[in-house]
N, C-alpha and C. Protein backbone atom coordinates (compact mmCIF):
# COMPACT_ATOMS: atom_id res chain seq x y z
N UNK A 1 6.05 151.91 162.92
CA UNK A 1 6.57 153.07 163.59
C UNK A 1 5.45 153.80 164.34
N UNK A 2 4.47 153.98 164.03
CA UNK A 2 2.94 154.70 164.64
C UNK A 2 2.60 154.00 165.58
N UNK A 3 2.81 152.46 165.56
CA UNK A 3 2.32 151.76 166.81
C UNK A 3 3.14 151.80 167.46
N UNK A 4 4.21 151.81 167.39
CA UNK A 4 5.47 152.14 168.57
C UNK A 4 5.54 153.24 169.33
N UNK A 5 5.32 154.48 168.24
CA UNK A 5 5.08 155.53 168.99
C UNK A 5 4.21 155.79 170.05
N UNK A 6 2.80 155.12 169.42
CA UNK A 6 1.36 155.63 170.57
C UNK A 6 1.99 154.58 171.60
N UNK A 7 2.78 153.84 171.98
CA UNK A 7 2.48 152.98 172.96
C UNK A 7 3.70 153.29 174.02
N UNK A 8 4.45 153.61 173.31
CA UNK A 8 5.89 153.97 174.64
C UNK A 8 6.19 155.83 174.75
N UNK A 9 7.21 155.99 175.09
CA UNK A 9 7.62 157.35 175.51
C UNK A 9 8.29 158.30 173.97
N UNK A 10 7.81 157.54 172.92
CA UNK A 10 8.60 158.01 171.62
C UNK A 10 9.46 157.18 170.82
N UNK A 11 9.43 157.55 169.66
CA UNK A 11 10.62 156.80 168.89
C UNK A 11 11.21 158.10 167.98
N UNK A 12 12.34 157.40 168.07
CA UNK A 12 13.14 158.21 166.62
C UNK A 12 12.63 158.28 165.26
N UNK A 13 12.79 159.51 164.73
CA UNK A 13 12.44 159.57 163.59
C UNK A 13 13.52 159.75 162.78
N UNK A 14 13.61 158.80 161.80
CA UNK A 14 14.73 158.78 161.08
C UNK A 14 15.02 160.32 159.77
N UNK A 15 16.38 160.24 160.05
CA UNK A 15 16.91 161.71 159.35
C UNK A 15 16.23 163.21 159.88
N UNK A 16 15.84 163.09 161.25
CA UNK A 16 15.49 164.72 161.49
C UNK A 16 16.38 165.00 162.64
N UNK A 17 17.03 164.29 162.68
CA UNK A 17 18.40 165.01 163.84
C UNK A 17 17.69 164.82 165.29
N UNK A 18 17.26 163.52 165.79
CA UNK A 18 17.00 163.43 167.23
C UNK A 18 15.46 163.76 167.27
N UNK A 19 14.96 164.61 166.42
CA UNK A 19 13.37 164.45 166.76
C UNK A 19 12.52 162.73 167.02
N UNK A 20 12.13 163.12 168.20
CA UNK A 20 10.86 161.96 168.18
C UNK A 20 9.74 161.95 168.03
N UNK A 21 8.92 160.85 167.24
CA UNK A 21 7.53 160.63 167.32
C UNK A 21 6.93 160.54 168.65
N UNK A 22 6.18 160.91 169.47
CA UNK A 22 5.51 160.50 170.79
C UNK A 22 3.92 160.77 170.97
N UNK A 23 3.25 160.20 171.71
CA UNK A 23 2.19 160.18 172.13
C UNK A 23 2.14 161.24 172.42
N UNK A 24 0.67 162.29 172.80
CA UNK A 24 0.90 163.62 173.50
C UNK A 24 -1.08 163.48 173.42
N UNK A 25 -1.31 164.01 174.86
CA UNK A 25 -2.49 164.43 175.62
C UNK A 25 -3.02 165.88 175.25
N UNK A 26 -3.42 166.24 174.69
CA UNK A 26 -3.81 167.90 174.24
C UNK A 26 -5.36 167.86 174.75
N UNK A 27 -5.82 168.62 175.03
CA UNK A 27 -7.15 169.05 176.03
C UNK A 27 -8.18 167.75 175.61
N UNK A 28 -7.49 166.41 176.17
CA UNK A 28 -8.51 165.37 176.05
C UNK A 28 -7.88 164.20 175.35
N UNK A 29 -7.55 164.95 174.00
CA UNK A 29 -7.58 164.34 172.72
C UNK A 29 -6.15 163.75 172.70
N UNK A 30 -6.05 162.14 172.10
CA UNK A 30 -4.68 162.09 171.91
C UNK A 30 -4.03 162.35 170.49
N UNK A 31 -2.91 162.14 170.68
CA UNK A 31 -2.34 163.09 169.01
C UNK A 31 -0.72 162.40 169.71
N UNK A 32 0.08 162.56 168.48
CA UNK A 32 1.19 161.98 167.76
C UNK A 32 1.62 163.40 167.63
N UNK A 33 3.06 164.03 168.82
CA UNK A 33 3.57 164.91 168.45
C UNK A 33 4.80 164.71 167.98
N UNK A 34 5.51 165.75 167.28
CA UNK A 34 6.54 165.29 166.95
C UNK A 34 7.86 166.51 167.75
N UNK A 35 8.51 166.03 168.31
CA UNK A 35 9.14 166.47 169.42
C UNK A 35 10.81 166.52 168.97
N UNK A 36 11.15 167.71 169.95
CA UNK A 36 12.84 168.20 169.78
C UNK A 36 13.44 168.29 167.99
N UNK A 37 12.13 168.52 167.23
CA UNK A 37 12.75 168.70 165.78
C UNK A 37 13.51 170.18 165.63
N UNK A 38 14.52 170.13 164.59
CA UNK A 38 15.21 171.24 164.80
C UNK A 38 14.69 172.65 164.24
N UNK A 39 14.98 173.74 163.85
CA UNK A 39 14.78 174.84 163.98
C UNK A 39 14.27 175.26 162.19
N UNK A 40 15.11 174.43 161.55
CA UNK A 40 14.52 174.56 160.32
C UNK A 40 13.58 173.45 159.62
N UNK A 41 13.37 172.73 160.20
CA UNK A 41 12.22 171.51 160.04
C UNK A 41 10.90 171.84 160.06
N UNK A 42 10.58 172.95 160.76
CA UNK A 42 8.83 172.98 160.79
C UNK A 42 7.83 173.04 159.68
N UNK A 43 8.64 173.87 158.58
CA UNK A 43 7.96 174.39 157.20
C UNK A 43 7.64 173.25 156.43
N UNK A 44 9.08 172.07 156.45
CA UNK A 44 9.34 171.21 155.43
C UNK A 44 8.19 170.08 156.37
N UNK A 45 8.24 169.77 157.63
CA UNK A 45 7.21 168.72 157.71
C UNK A 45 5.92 169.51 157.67
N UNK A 46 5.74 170.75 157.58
CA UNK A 46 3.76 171.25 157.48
C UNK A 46 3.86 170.48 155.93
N UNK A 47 4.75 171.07 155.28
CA UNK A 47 4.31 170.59 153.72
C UNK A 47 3.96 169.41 153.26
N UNK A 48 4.72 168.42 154.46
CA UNK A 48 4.62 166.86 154.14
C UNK A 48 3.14 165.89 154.98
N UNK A 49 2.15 167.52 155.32
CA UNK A 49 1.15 166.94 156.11
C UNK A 49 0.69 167.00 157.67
N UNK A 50 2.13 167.67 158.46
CA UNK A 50 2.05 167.67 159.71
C UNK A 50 1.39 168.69 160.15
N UNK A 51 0.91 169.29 161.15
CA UNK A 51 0.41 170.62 161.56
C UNK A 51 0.75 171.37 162.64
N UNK A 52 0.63 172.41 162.95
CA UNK A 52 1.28 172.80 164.33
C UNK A 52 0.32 173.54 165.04
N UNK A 53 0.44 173.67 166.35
CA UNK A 53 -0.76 174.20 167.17
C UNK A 53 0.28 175.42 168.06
N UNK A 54 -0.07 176.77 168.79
CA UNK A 54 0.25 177.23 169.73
C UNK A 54 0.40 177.15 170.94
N UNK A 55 0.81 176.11 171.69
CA UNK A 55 0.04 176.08 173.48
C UNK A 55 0.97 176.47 174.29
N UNK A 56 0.43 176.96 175.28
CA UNK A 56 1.08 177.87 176.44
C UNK A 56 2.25 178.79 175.96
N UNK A 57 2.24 179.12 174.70
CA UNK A 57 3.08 180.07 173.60
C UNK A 57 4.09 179.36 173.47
N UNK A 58 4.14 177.84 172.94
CA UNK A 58 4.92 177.22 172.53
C UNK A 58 4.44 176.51 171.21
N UNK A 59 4.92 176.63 170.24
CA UNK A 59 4.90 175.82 168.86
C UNK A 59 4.99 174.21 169.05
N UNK A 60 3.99 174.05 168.87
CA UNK A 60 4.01 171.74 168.66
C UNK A 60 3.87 171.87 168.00
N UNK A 61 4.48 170.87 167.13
CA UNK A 61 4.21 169.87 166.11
C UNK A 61 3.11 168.32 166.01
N UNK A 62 2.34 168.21 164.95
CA UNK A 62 1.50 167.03 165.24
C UNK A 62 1.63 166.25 164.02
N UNK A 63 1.00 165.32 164.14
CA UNK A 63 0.86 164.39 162.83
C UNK A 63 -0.50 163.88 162.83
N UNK A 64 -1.47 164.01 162.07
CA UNK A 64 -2.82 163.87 161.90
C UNK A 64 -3.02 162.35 162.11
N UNK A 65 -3.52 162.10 162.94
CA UNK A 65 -3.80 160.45 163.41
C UNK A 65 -4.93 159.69 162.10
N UNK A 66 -5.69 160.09 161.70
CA UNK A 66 -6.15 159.54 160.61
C UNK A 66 -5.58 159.41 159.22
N UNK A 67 -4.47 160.33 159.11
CA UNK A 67 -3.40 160.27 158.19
C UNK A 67 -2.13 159.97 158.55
N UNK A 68 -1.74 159.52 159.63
CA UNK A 68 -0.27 159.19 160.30
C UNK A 68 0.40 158.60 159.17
N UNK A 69 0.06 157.59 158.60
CA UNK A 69 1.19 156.64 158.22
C UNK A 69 1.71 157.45 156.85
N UNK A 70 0.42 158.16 155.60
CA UNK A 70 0.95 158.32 154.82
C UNK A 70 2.17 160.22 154.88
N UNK A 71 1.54 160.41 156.20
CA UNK A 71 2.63 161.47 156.82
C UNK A 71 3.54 161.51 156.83
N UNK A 72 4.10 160.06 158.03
CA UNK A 72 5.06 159.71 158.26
C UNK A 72 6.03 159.41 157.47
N UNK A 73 5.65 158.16 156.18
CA UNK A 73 5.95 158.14 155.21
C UNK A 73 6.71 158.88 154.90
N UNK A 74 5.75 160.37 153.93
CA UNK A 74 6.33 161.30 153.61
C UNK A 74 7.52 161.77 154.22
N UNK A 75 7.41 162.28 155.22
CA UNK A 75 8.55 162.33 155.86
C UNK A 75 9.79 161.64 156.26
N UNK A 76 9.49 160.51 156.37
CA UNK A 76 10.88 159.64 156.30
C UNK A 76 11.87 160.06 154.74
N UNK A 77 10.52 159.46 153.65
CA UNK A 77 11.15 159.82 152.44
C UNK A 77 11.75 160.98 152.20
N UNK A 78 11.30 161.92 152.75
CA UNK A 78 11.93 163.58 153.12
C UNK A 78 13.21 163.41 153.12
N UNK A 79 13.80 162.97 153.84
CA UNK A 79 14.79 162.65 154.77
C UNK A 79 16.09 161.71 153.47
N UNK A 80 15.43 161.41 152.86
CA UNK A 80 16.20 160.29 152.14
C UNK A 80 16.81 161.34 150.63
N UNK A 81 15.71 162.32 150.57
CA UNK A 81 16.02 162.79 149.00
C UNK A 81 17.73 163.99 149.23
């Protein structure tokens, strides 16, 4: 799922209602955002590892690239309980 993501326009993430995994350019650096998640999701994926940044006064979501998979993980399993 991580290699799919960094390489195309996004993938689905299973059980978050249409959010996608995608590649994302932040001042240089690349990063794994996690995109169109819904309104009550942000709290439950920080807890599972993800982080969020402010830019141009908009809330992103990320997933720590040196920890992606056991993130992701988490979060799928999220999704299942």
């Amino acid at each position: 799922m991580i290699a799919a993501a960094q390489k195309g326009p996004g993938i689905a993430t299973p059980g978050l209602g249409g959010a996608i995994l995608a590649p994302a350019l932040v001042n240089g650096t690349r990063r794994l955002e996690i995109r169109n998640y819904r309104l009550e999701d942000p709290e439950r994926l920080k807890a599972r590892g993800a982080f969020s940044e402010v830019i141009q006064y908009r809330t992103r979501l990320f997933v720590p690239l040196d920890q992606s998979n056991e993130v992701v993980e988490a979060i799928v399993a999220m999704t299942r309980i």
